[in-house]
Protein backbone atom coordinates (compact mmCIF):
# COMPACT_ATOMS: atom_id res chain seq x y z
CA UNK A 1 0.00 0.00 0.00
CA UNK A 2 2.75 2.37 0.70
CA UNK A 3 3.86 1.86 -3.08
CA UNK A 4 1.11 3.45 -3.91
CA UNK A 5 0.78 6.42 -1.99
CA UNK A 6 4.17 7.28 -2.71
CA UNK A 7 4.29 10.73 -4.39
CA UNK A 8 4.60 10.70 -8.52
CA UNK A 9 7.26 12.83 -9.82
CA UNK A 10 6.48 16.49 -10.50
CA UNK A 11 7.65 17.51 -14.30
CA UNK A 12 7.34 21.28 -15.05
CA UNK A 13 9.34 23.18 -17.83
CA UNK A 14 12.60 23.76 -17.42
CA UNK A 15 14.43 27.04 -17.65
CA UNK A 16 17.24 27.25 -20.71
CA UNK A 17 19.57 30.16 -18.78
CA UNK A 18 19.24 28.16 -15.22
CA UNK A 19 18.36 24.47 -15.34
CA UNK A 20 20.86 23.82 -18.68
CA UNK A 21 23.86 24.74 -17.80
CA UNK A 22 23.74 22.45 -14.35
CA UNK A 23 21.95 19.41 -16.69
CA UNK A 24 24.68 16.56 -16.79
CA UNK A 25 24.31 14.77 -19.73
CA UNK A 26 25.38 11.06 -19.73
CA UNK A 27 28.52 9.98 -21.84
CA UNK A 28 26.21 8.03 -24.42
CA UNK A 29 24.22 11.15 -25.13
CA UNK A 30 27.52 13.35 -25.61
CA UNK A 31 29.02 10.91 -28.22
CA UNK A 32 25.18 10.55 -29.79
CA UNK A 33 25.24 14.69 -30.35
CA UNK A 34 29.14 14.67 -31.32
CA UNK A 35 28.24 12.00 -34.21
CA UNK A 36 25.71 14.35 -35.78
CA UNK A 37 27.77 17.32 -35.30
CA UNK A 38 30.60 15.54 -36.87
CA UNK A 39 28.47 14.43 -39.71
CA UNK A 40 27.68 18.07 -40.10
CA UNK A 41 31.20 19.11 -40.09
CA UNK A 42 32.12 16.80 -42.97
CA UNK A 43 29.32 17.61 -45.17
CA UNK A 44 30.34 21.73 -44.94
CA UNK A 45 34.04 20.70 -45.15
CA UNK A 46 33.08 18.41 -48.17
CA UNK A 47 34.50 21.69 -50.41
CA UNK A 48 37.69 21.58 -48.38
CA UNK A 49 37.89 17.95 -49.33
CA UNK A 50 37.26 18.20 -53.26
CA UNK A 51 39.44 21.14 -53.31
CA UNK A 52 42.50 19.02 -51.31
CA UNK A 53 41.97 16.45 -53.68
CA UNK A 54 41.82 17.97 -56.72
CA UNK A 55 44.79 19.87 -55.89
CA UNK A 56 46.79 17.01 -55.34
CA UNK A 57 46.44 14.73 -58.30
CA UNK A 58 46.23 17.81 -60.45
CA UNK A 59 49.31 18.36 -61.31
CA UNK A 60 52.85 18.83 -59.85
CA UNK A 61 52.51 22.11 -60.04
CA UNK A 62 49.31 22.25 -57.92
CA UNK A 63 50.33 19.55 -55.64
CA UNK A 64 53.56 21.93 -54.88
CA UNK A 65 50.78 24.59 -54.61
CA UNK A 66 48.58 22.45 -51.71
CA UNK A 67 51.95 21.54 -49.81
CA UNK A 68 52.55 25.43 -49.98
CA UNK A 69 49.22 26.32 -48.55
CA UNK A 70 50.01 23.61 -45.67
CA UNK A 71 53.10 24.70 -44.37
CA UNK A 72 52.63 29.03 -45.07
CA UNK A 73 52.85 30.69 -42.09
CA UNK A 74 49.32 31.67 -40.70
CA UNK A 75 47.13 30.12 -43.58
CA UNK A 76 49.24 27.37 -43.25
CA UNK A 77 47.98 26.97 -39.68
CA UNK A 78 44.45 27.62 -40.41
CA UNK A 79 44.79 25.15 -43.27
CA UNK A 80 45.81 22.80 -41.07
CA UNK A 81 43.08 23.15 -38.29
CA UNK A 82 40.79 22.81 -41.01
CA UNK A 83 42.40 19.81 -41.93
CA UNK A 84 42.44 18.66 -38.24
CA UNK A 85 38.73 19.14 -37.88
CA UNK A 86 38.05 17.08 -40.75
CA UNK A 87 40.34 14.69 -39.21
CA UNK A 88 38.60 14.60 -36.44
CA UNK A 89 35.27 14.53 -37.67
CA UNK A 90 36.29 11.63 -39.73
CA UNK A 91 37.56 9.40 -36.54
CA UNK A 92 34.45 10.36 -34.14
CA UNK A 93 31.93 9.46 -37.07
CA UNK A 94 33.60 6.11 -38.27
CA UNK A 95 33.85 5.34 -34.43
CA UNK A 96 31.17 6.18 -33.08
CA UNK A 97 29.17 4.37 -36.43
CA UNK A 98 30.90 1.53 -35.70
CA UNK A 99 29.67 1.54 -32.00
CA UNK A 100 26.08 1.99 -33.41
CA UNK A 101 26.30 -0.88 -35.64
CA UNK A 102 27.56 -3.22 -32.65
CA UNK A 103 24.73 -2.34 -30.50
CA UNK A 104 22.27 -2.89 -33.63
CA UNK A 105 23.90 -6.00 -34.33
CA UNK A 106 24.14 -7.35 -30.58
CA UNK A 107 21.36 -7.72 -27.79
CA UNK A 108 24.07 -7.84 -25.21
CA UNK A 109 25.28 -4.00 -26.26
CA UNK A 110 21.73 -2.69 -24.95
CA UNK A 111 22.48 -1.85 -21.76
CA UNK A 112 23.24 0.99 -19.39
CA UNK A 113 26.69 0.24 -18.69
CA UNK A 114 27.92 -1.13 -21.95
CA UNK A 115 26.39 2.34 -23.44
CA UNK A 116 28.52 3.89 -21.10
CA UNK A 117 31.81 1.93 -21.22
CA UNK A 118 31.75 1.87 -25.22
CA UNK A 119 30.43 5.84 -25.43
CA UNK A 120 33.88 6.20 -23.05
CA UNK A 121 35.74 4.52 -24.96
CA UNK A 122 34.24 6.20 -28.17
CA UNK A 123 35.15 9.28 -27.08
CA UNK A 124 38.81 8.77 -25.84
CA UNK A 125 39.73 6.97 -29.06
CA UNK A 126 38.60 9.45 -31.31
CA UNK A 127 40.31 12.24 -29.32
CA UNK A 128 43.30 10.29 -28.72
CA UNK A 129 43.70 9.13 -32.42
CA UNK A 130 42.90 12.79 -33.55
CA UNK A 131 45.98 13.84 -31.25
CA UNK A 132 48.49 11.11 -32.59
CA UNK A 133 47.22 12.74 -36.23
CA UNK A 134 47.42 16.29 -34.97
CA UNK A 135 51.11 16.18 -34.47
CA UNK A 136 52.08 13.86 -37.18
CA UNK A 137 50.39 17.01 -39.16
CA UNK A 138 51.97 20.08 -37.14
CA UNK A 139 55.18 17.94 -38.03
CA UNK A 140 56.47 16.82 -34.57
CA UNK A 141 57.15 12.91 -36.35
């Protein structure tokens, strides 16, 4: 009987300037926003893409031209962070896919803590791999 009487849960609208900012939003919902905000990122950068690769099997000339705009001073850096976007786009979408696909395929990867082990796991590879690329591009290796 006490089941019963216990109080139901109040829902009222929230507040976007004060209830947001202190919402904590699980791992598994972080990587689920990052994969359409990296899907976004490749189809605007898709110009960047076509342009990269038409520079480079243009000609010798224009590949000369594409190193150029790599490795030029501040355009060279922007270049690159454009490039490192993309690259990181790239990783957290194919990852993150990938961990979609799993849970599709398996009825063991429906849980609570296997969403939040392989959304972990999602997210630390694709940063982590994005870093290893990030300074094989800046030219540390």
């Amino acid at each position: 009987m006490t089941e019963l009487a216990k109080k139901r849960p109040e829902f009222r609208n929230i507040n976007a300037l004060t209830d947001l900012p202190k919402y904590r939003l699980p791992a598994a919902g972080i990587v689920s926003i990052l994969h359409r905000i990296s899907g976004v990122l490749m189809f605007v950068l898709l110009p960047f893409i076509i342009w990269i690769f038409d520079t480079s099997v243009s000609s010798e000339i224009s590949s000369a031209r594409l190193r150029h705009a790599f490795s030029g001073g501040a355009l060279g850096v922007l270049v690159k962070l454009v490039a490192l976007a993309l690259i990181w786009a790239y990783l957290h979408h194919f990852i993150a896919g990938l961990r979609h696909v799993w849970m599709d395929l398996s009825h063991k990867a429906v849980s609570k803590e296997w969403g939040f082990m392989s959304a972990k796991v999602t997210l630390v590879s694709s940063v982590l791999l994005t870093f290893v690329l990030a300074l094989k591009l800046f030219g540390v290796y």
